[in-house]
C-alpha atoms as a PDB file:
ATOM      1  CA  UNK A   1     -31.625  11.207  -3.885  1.00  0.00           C
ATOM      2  CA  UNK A   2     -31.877   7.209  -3.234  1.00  0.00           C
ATOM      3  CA  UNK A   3     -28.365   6.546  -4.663  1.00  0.00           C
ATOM      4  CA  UNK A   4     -26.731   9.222  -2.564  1.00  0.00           C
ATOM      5  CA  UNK A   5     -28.315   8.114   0.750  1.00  0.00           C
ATOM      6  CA  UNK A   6     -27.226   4.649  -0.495  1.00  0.00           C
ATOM      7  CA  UNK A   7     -23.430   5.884  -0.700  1.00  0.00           C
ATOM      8  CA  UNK A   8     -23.498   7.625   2.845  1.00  0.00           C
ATOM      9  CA  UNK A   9     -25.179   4.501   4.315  1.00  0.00           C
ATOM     10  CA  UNK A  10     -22.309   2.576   2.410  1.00  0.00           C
ATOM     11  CA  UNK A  11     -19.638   4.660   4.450  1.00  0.00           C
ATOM     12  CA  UNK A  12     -21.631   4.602   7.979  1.00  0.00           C
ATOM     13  CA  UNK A  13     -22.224   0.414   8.075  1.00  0.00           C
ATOM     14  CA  UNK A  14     -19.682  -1.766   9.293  1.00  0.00           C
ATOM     15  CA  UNK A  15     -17.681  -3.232   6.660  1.00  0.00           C
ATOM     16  CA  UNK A  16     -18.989  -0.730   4.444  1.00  0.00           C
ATOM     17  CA  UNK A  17     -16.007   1.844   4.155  1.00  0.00           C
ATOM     18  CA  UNK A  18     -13.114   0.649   1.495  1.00  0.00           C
ATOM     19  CA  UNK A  19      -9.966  -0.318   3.062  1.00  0.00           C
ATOM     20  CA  UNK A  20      -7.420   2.754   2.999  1.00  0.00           C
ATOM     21  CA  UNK A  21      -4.573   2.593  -0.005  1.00  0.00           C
ATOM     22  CA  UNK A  22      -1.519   1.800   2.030  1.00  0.00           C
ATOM     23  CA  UNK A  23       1.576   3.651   1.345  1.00  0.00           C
ATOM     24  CA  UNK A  24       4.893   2.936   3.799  1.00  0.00           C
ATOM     25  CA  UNK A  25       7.779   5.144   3.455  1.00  0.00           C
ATOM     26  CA  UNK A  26      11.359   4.711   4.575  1.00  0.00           C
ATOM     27  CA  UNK A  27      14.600   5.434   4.042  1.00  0.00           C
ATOM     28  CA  UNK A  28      16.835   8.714   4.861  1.00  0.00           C
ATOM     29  CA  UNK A  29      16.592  11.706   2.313  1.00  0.00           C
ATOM     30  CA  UNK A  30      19.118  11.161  -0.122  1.00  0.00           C
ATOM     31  CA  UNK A  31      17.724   7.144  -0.737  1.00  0.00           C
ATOM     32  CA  UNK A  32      14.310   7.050   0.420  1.00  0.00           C
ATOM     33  CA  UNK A  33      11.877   5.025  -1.057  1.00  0.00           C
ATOM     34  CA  UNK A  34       7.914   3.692  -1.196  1.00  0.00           C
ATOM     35  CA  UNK A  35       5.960   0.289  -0.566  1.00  0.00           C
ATOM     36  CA  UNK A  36       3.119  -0.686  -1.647  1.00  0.00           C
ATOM     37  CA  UNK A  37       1.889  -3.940  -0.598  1.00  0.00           C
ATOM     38  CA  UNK A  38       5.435  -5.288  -0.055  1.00  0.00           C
ATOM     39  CA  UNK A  39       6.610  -3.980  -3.082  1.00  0.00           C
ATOM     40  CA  UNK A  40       9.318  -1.410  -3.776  1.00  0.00           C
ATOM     41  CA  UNK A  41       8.082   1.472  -6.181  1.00  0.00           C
ATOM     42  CA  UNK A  42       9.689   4.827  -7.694  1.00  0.00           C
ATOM     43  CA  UNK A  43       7.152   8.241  -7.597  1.00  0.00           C
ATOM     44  CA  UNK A  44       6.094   7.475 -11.277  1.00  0.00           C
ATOM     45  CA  UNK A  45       5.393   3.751 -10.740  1.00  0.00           C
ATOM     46  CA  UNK A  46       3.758   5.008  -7.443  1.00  0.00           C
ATOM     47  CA  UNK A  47       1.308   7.519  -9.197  1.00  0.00           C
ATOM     48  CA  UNK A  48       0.771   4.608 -11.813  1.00  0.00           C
ATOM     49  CA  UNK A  49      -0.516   2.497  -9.321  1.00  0.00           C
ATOM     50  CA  UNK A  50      -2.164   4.477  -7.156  1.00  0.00           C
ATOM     51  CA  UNK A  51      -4.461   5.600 -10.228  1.00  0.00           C
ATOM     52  CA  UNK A  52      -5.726   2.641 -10.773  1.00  0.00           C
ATOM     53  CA  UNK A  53      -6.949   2.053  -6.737  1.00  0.00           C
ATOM     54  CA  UNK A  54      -8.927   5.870  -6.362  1.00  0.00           C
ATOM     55  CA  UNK A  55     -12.444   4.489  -5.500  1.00  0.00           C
ATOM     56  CA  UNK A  56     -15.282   7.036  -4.309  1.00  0.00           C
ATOM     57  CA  UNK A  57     -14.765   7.447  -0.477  1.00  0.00           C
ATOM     58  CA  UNK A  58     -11.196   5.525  -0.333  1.00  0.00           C
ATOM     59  CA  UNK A  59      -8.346   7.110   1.417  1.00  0.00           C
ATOM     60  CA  UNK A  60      -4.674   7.234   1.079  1.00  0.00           C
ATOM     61  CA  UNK A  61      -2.533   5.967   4.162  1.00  0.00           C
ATOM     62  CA  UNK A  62       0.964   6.543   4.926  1.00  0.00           C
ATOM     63  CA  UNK A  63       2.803   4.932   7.265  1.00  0.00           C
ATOM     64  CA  UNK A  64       6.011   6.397   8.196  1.00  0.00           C
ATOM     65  CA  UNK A  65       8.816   6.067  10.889  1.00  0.00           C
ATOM     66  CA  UNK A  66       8.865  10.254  11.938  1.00  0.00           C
ATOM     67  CA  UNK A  67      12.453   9.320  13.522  1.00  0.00           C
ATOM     68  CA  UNK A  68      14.253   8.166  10.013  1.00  0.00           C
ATOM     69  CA  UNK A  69      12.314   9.416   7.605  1.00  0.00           C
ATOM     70  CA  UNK A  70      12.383  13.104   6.473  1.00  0.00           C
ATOM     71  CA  UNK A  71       9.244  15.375   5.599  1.00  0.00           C
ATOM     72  CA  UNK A  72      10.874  15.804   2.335  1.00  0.00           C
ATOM     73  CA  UNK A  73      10.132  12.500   1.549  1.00  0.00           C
ATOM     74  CA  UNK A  74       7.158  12.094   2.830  1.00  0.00           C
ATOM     75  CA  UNK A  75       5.567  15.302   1.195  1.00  0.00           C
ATOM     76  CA  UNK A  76       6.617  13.505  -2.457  1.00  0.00           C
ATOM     77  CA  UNK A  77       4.273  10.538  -1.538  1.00  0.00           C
ATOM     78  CA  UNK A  78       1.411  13.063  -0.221  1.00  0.00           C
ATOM     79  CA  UNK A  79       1.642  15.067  -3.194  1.00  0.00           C
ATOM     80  CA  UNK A  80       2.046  11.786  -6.007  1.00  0.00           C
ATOM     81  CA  UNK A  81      -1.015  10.605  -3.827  1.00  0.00           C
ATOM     82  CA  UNK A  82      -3.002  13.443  -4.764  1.00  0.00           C
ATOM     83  CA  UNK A  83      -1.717  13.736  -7.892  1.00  0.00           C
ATOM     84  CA  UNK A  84      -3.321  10.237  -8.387  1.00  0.00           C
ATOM     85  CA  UNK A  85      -7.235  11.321  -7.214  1.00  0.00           C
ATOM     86  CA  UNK A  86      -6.980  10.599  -3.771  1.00  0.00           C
ATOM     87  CA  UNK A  87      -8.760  13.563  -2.188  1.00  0.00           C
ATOM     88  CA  UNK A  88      -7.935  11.953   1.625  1.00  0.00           C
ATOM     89  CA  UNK A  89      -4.652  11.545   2.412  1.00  0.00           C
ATOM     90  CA  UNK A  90      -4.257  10.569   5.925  1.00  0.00           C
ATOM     91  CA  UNK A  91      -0.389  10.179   7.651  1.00  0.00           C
ATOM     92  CA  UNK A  92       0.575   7.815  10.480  1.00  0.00           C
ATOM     93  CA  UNK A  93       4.007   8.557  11.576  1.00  0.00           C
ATOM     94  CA  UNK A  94       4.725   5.866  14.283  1.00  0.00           C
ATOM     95  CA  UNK A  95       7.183   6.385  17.015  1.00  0.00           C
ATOM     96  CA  UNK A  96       8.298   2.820  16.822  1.00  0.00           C
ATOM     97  CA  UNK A  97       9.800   1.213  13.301  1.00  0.00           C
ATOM     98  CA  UNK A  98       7.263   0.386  10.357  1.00  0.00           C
ATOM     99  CA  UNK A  99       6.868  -3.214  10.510  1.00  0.00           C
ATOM    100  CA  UNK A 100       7.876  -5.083   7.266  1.00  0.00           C
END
């Protein structure tokens, strides 16, 4: 029971929840594409590297534009995220640009 309660209290302290994986997609549907950490990747280098950042309790984050990016594009990366291990998944679709 004492590493469980350990893992919870993990998630509840300050500092204590891992920083989300952070996915930014752009692009119309015929040529969008993913970044990761500044870095341009396709879906299979995308599911390569997202496999090796699943930690217990980390979640996926995408950050979109909602105004120039379709949902076709953005359900790939949700999918390939999953596909990885991620079980969370969360989306942030700005109404403004995605910073780069």
């Amino acid at each position: 029971m004492a590493p469980i309660l350990a893992s919870i209290m993990a998630l509840l302290l300050p500092g204590g929840s891992p920083q989300p994986y952070v996915v930014i997609v752009r692009g119309p549907a015929d040529a969008c594409y993913v970044e990761v950490a500044g870095r341009k990747l396709t879906i299979d280098e995308l599911l390569k590297a997202a496999q090796t950042e699943v930690r217990k309790g980390r979640r996926a984050r995408i950050l979109t534009d909602m105004n120039n990016t379709p949902y076709r594009c953005i359900g790939g990366v949700i999918y390939t995220l999953q596909m990885a291990g991620f079980d969370k998944v969360d989306f942030d679709a700005s109404a403004k640009p995605v910073s780069r």
